[in-house]
Protein backbone atom coordinates (compact mmCIF):
# COMPACT_ATOMS: atom_id res chain seq x y z
CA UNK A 1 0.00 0.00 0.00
CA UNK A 2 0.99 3.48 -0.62
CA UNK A 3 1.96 5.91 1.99
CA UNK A 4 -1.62 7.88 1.54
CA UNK A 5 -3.70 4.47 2.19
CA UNK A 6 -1.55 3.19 4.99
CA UNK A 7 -2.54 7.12 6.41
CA UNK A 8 -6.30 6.30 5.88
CA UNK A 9 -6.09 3.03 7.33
CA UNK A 10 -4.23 3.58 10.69
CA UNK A 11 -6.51 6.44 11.09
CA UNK A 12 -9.70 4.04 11.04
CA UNK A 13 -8.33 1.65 13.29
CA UNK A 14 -7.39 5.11 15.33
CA UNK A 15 -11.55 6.20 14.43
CA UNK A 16 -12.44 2.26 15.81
CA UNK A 17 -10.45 2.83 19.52
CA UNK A 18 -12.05 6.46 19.81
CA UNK A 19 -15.77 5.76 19.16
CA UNK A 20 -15.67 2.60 21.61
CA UNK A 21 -13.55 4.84 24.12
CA UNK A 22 -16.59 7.52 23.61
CA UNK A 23 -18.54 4.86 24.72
CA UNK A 24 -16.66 3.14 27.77
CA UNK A 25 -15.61 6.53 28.98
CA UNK A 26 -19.05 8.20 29.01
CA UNK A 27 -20.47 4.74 30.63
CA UNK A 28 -18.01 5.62 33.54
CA UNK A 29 -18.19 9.47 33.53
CA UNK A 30 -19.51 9.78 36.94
CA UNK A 31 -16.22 8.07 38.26
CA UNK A 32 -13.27 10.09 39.49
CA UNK A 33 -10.22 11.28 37.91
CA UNK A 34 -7.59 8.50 37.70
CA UNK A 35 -10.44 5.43 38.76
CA UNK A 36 -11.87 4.80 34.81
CA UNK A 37 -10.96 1.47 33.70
CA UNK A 38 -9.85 2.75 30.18
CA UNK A 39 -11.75 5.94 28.30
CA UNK A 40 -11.00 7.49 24.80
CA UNK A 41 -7.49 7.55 25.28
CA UNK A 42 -6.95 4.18 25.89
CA UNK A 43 -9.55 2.44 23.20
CA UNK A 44 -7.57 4.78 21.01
CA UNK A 45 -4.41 3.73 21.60
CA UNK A 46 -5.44 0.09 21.76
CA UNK A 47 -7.55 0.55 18.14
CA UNK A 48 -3.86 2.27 16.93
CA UNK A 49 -1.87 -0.38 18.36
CA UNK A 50 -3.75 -3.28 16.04
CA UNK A 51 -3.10 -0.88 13.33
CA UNK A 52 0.42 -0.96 13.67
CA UNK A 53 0.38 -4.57 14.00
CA UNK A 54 -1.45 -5.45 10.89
CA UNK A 55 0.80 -2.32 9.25
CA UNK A 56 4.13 -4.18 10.71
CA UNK A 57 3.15 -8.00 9.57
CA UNK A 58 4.74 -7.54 6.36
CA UNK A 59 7.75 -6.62 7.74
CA UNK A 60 7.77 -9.07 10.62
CA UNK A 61 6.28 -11.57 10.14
CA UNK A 62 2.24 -12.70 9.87
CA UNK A 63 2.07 -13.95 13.07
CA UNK A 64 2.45 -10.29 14.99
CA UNK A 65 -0.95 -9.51 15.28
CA UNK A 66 -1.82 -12.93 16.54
CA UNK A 67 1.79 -12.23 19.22
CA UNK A 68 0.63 -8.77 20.34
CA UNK A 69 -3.27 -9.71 20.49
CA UNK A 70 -2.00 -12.56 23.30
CA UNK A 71 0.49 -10.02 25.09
CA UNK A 72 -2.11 -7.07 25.01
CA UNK A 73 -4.68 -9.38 26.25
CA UNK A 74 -2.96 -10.83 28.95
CA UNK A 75 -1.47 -7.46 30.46
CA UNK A 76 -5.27 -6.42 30.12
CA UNK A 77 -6.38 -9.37 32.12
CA UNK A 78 -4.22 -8.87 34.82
CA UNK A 79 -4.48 -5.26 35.42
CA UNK A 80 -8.54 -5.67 35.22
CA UNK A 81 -8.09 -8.54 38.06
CA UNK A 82 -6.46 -5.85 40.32
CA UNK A 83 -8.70 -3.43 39.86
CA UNK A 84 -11.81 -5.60 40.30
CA UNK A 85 -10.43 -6.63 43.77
CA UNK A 86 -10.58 -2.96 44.45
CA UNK A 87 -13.97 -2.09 42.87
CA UNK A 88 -15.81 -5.18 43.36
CA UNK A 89 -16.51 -5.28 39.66
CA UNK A 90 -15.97 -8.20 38.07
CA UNK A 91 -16.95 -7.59 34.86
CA UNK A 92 -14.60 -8.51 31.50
CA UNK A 93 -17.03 -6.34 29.10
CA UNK A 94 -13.93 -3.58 28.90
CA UNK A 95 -11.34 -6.60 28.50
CA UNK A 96 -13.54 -8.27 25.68
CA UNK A 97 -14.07 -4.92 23.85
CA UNK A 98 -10.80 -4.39 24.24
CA UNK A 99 -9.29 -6.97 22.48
CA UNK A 100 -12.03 -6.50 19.81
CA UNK A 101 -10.86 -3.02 19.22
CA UNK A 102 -7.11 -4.24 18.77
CA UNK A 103 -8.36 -7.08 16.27
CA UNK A 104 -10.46 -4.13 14.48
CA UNK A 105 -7.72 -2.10 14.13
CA UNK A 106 -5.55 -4.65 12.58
CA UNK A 107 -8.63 -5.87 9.92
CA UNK A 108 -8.64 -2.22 8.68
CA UNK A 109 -5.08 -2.06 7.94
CA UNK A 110 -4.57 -5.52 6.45
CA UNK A 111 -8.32 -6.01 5.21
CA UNK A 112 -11.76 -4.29 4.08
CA UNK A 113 -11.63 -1.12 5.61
CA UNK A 114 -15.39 -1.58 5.28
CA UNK A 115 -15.95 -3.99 7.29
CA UNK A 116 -13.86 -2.92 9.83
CA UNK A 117 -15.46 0.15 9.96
CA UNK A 118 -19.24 -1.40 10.62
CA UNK A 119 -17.75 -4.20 12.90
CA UNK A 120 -16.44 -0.66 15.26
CA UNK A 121 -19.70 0.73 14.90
CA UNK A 122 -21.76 -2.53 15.89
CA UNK A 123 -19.53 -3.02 18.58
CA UNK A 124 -20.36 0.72 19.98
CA UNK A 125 -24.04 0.06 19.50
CA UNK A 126 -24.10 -3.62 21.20
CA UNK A 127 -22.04 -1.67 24.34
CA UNK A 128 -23.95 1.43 24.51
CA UNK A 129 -27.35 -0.85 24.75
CA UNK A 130 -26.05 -2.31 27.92
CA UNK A 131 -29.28 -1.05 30.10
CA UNK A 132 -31.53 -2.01 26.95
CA UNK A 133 -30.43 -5.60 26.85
CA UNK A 134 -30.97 -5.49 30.88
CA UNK A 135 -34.47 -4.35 30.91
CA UNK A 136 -34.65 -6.97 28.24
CA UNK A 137 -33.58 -10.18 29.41
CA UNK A 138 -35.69 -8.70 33.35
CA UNK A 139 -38.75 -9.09 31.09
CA UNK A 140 -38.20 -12.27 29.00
CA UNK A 141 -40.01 -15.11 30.26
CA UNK A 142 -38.95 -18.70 29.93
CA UNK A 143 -41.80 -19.19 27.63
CA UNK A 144 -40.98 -16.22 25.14
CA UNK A 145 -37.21 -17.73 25.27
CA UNK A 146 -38.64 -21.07 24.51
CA UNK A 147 -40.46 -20.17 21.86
CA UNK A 148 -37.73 -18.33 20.78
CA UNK A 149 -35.28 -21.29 20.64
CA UNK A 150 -37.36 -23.06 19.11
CA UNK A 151 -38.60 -21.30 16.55
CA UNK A 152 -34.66 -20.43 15.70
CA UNK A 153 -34.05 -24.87 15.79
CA UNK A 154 -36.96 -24.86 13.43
CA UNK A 155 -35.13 -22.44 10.83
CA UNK A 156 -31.57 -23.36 11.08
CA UNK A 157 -31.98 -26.86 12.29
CA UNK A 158 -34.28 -28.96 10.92
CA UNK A 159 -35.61 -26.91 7.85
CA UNK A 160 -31.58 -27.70 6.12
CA UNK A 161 -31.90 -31.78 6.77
CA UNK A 162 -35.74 -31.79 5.20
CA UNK A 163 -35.68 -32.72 1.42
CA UNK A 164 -36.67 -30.54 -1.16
CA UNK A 165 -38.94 -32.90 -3.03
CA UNK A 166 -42.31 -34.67 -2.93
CA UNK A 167 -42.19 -37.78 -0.82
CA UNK A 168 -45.37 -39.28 -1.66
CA UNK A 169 -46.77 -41.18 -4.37
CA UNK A 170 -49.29 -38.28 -5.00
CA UNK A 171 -46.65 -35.73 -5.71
CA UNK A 172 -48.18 -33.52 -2.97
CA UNK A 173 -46.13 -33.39 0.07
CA UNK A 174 -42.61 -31.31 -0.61
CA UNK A 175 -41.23 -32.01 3.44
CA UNK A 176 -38.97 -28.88 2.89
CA UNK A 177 -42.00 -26.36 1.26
CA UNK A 178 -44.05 -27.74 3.81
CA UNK A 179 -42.43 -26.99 7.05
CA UNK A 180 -40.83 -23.62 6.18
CA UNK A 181 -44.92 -22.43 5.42
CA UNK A 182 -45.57 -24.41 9.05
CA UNK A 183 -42.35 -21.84 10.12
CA UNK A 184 -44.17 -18.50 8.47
CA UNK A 185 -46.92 -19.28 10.32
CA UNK A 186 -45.51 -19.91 13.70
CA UNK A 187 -42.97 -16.25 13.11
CA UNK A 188 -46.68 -14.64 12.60
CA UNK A 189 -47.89 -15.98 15.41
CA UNK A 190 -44.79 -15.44 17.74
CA UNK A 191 -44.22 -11.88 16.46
CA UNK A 192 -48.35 -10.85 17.27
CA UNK A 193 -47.51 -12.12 20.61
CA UNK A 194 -44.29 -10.07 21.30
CA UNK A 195 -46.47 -7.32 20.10
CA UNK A 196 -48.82 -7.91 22.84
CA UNK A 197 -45.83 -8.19 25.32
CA UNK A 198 -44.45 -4.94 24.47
CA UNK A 199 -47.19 -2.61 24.02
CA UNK A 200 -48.99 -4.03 27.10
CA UNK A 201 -52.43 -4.35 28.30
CA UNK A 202 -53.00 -0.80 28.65
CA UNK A 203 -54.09 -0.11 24.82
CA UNK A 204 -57.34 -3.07 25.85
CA UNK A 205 -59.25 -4.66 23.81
CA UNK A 206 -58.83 -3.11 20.42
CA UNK A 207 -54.83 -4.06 20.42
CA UNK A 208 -55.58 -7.25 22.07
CA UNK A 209 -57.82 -7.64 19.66
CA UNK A 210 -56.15 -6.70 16.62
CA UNK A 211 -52.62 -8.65 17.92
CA UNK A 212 -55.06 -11.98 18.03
CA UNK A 213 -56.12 -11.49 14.49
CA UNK A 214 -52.03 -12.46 13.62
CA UNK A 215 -51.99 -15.47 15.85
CA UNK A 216 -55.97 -17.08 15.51
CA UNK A 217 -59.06 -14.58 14.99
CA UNK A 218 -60.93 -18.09 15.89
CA UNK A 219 -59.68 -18.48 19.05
CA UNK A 220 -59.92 -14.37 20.02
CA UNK A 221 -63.70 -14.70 18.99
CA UNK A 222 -64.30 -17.83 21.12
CA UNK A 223 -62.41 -15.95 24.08
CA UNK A 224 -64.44 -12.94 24.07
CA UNK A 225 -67.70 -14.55 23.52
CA UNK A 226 -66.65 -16.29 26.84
CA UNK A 227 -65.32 -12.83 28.48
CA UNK A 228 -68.85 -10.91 27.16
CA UNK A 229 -71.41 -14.33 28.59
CA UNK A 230 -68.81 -13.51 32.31
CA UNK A 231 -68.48 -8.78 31.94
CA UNK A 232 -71.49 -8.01 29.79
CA UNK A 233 -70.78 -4.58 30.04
CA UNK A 234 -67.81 -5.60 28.21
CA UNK A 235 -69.58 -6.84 25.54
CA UNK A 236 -69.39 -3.85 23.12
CA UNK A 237 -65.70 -3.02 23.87
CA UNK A 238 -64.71 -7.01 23.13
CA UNK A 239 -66.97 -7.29 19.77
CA UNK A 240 -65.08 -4.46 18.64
CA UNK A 241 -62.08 -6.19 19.30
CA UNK A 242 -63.33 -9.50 17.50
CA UNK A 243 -63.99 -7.16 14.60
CA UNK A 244 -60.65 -5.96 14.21
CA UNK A 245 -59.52 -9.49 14.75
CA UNK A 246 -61.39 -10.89 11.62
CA UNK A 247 -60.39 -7.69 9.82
CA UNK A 248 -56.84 -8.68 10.12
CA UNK A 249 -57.00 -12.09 9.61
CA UNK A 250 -58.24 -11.95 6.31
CA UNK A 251 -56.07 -9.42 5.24
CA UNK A 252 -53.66 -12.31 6.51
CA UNK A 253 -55.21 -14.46 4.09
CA UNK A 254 -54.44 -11.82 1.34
CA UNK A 255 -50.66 -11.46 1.91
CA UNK A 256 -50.45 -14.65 2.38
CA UNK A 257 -51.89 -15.43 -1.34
CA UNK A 258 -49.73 -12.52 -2.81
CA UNK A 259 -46.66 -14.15 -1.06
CA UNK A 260 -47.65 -17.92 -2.62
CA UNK A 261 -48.98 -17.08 -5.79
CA UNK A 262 -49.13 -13.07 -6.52
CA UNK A 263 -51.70 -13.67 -9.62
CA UNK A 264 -54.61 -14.07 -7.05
CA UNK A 265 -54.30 -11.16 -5.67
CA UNK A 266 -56.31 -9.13 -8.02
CA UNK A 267 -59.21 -11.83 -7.76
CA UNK A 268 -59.02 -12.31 -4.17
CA UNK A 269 -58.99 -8.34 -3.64
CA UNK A 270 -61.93 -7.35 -5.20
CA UNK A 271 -64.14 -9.73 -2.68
CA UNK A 272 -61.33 -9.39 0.87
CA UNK A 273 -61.11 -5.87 0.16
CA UNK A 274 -64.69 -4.99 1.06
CA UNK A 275 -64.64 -7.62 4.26
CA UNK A 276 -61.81 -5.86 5.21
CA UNK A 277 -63.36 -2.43 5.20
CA UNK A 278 -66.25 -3.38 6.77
CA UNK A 279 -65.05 -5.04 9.92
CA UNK A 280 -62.79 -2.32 10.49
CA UNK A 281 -65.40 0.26 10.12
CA UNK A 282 -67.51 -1.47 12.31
CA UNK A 283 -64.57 -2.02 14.67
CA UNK A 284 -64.12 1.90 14.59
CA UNK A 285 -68.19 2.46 15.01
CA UNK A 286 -68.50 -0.24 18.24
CA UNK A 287 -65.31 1.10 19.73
CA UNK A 288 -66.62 4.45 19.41
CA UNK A 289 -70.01 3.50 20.74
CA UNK A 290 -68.55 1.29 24.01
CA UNK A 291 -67.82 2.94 26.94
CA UNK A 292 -63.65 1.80 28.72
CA UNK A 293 -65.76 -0.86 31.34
CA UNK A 294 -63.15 -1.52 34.26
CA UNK A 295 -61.05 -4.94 33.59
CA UNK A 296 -61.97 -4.89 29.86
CA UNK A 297 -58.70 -4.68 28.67
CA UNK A 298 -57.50 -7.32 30.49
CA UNK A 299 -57.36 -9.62 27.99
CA UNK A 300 -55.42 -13.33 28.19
CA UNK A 301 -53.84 -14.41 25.05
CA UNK A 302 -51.88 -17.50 25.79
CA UNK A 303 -48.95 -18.24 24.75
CA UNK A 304 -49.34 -18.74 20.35
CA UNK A 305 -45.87 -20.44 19.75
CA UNK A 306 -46.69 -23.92 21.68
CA UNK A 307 -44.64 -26.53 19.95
CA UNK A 308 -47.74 -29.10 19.83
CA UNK A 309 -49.68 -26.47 18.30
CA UNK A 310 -47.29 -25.86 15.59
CA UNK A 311 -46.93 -29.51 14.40
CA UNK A 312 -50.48 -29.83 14.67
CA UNK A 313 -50.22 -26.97 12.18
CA UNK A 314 -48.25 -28.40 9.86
CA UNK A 315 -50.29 -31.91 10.17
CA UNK A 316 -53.50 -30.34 9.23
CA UNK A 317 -51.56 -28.54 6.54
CA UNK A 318 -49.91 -31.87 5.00
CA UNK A 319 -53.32 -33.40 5.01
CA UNK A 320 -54.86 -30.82 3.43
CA UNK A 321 -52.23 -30.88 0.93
CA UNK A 322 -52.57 -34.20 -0.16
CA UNK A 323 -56.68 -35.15 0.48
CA UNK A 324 -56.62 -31.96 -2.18
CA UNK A 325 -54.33 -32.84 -4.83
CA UNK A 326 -55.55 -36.50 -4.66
CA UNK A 327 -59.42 -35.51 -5.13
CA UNK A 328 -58.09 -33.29 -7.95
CA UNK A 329 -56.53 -35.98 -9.42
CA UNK A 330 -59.14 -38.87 -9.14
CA UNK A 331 -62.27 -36.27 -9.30
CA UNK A 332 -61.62 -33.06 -10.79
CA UNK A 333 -61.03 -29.67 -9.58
CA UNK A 334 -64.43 -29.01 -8.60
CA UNK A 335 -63.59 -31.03 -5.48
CA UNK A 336 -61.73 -28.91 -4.44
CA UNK A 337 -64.34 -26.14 -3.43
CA UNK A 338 -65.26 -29.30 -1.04
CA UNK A 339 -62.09 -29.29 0.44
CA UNK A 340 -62.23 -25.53 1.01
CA UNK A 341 -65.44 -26.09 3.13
CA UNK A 342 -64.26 -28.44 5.08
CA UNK A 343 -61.03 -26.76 5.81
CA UNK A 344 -62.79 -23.31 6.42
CA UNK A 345 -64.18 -25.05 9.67
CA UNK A 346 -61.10 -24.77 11.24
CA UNK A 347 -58.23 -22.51 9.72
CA UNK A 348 -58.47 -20.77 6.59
CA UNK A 349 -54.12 -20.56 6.44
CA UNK A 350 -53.86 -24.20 5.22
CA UNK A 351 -55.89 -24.34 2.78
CA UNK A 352 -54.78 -20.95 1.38
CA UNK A 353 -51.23 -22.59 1.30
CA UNK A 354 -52.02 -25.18 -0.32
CA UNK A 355 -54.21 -23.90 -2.68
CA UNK A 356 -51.53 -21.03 -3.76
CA UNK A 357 -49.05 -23.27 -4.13
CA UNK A 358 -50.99 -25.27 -6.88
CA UNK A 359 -51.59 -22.19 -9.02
CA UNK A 360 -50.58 -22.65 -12.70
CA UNK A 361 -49.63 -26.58 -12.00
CA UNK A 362 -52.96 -28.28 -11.35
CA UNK A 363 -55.27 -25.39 -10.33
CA UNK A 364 -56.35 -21.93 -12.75
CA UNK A 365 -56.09 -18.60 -10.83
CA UNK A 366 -59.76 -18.40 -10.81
CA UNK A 367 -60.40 -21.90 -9.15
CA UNK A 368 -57.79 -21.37 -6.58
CA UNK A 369 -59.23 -17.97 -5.84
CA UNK A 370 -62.63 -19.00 -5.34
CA UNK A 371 -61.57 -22.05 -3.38
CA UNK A 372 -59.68 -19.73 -0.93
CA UNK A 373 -62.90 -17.25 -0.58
CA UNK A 374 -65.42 -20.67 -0.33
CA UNK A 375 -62.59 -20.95 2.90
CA UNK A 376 -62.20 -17.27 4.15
CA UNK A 377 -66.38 -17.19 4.08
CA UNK A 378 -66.80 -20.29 5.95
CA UNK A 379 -64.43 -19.34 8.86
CA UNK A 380 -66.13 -16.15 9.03
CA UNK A 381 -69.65 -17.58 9.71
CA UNK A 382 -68.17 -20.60 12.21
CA UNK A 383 -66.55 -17.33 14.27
CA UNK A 384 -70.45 -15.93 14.31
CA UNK A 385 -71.78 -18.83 14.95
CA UNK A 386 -69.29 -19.09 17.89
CA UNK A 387 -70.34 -15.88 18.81
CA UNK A 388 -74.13 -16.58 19.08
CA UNK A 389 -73.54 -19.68 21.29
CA UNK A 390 -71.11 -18.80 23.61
CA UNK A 391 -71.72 -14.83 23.98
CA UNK A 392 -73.65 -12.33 25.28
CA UNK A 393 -76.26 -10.62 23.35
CA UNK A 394 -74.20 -6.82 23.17
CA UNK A 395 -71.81 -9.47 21.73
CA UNK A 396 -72.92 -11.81 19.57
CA UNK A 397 -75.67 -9.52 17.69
CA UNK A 398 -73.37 -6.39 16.85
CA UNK A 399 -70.30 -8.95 15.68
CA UNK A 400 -73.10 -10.49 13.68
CA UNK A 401 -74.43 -7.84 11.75
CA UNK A 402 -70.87 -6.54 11.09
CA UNK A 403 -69.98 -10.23 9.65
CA UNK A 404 -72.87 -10.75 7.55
CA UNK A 405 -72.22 -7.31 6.12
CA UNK A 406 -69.05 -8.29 5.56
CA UNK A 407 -69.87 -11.25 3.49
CA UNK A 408 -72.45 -9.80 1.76
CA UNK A 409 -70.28 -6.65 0.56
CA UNK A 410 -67.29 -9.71 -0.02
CA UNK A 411 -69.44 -11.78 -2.37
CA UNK A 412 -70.96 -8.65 -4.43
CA UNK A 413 -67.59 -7.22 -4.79
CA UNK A 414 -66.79 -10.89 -6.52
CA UNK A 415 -69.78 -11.20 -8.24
CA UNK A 416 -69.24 -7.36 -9.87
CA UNK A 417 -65.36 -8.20 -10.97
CA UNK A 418 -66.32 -11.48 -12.49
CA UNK A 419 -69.42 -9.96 -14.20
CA UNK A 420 -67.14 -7.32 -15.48
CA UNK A 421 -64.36 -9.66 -16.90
């Protein structure tokens, strides 16, 4: 390297020892004169001093950096053990980002300058979040790290050993397609709940509400048709929330579609699109209308990322999978409006899936479509039919209307596109 690069690069690693100096010295600005473990000076210095080392391997040898990192590192250690058995503090965060500084500096002299300059500034940032990460792990609950850990084993575990092929003599189950969809689901579901976890309980039923519609809009109905039959001067304020809940679960439905198979979109729009608008205005109208009843935020959402829930998932989805290429295959397509029916009963997500992913293969855009709203229309009357049996009145009756207006403004919306085209 020229003289004017080696200039630029020794004053990065110099940049990399300052801006983590900023950091550890303004962490312990409150300490006295002479007591700081190491500030802006010292990062500096250390940042320089892997500079020089990467700068001086040529000449050396290319095992200096590795030398000095060990030396540095071990004079380091020693004079942080004397000063914790003055201060009490034990902790090697200084040491570690120490030694990460030094191996900075020498990357920008002997590598990418680049990414020497974002490993500095992600260094800073993971430092400087210190009472974040606290606050952070004080909150997690062994549940939400569970989940977590397992939705993480999931990706990076099992998903790589799964074949990428069908398995089954129908040509219907691909193992690998199959469980990363199960995995799409479960992230929605885990990241609705983390949303509920971090806003809180405060925002009531309308967040609660709207959160559920990401993890099960069935199950939110159900639970506040329970809550309105127990508080039914709740009821108002919780079939708001249902509202919102359906709302957002077929909007669910419609990303979902795009994602799978983006040439149903415009057919599936023109009939979601009103459903959509309609639960959410009534959502708006009934949250308006209910008064904030004591304890009706206080809303239970267990947890959505149960591992027995998820493979039940992605059982239901298989089978829906196959029992619908198979009738296809020994019946027709028509069949497959039977399937939809069935499978609306329960969850609308699998047999959207499914459905998408035989678009252009086995299925036209305008079966698969209509399939997919038989589904999303059949899930929206179970939910009122939930609602009637296990709700109050103020519940069941205003959720009700709002659905069967919903349907109604669905299928004309449907009925006007196709007459059109």
């Amino acid at each position: 390297m020229d003289i004017i690069e080696a200039f630029q690069r020794l004053s990065l690693a110099l940049a990399i020892g300052v801006l983590v100096g900023i950091e550890r010295g303004w962490q312990e600005r409150e300490e006295a004169a002479g007591k700081r473990t190491a500030g802006i000076r010292t990062f500096g210095l250390t940042g320089f001093l892997g500079g020089l080392a990467g700068f001086l391997q040529p000449f050396v040898g290319p095992m200096l950096p590795a030398a000095l990192l060990v030396v540095f590192g071990i004079a380091f250690v020693v004079f942080k053990r004397f000063e914790a058995e003055q201060s009490q503090d034990y902790s090697v965060t200084s040491v570690v980002a120490a030694l990460v500084v030094f191996a900075l500096g020498t990357v920008a002299v002997v590598s990418n300058m680049s990414v020497a300059a974002a490993g500095g500034v992600a260094a800073t940032a993971l430092l400087a979040a210190r009472h974040s990460l606290h606050g952070f792990l004080r909150n997690l609950t062994w549940l939400e790290l569970r989940a977590a850990l397992v939705l993480l084993a999931m990706t990076l575990v099992a998903l790589p050993l799964l074949p990428d092929r069908t398995v089954d003599p129908w040509n219907s189950i691909n193992p690998f397609q199959l469980w990363l969809l199960t995995i799409m689901i479960a992230a929605i579901s885990y990241a609705g709940y983390l949303a509920i976890r971090i806003v809180g309980p405060k925002y009531g039923i309308l967040f609660s509400g709207a959160a559920g519609g990401f993890i099960s809009s069935t199950a939110v109905t159900l639970s506040f048709a329970r809550m309105s039959a127990a508080s039914a001067q709740a009821a108002t304020n919780l079939a708001a929330g249902a509202s919102i809940a359906g709302a957002l679960s077929i909007g669910r439905v419609l990303v979902i579609s795009g994602i799978m198979a983006p040439v149903l979109v415009p057919l599936l729009a023109v009939a979601l699109a009103p459903v959509i608008l309609v639960l959410l205005v009534a959502s708006f109208w009934l949250a308006r209308r209910s008064a904030s009843e004591k304890g009706a935020a206080d809303v239970h959402l267990d947890n959505p990322f149960e591992l027995m829930t998820v493979l039940r998932f992605g059982a239901f989805l298989g089978i829906i999978m196959c029992l619908s290429r198979v009738m296809i295959e020994r019946v027709g397509t028509s069949t497959i409006y039977g399937v939809a029916l069935l499978s609306g009963v329960a969850d609308v997500d699998a047999i959207t899936l499914s459905t998408a992913q035989m678009v252009g293969s086995v299925l036209t855009k305008e079966i698969a479509a209509t399939a997919i709203l038989l589904a999303a229309a059949v899930n929206l009357i179970v939910k009122m039919v939930l609602a009637i049996v296990f709700g109050d009145r103020g519940y069941s009756i205003p959720f009700s209307i709002a659905t069967i207006i919903g349907i109604v403004a669905g299928a004309a919306g449907y009925a006007g596109a196709t007459m059109i085209s």
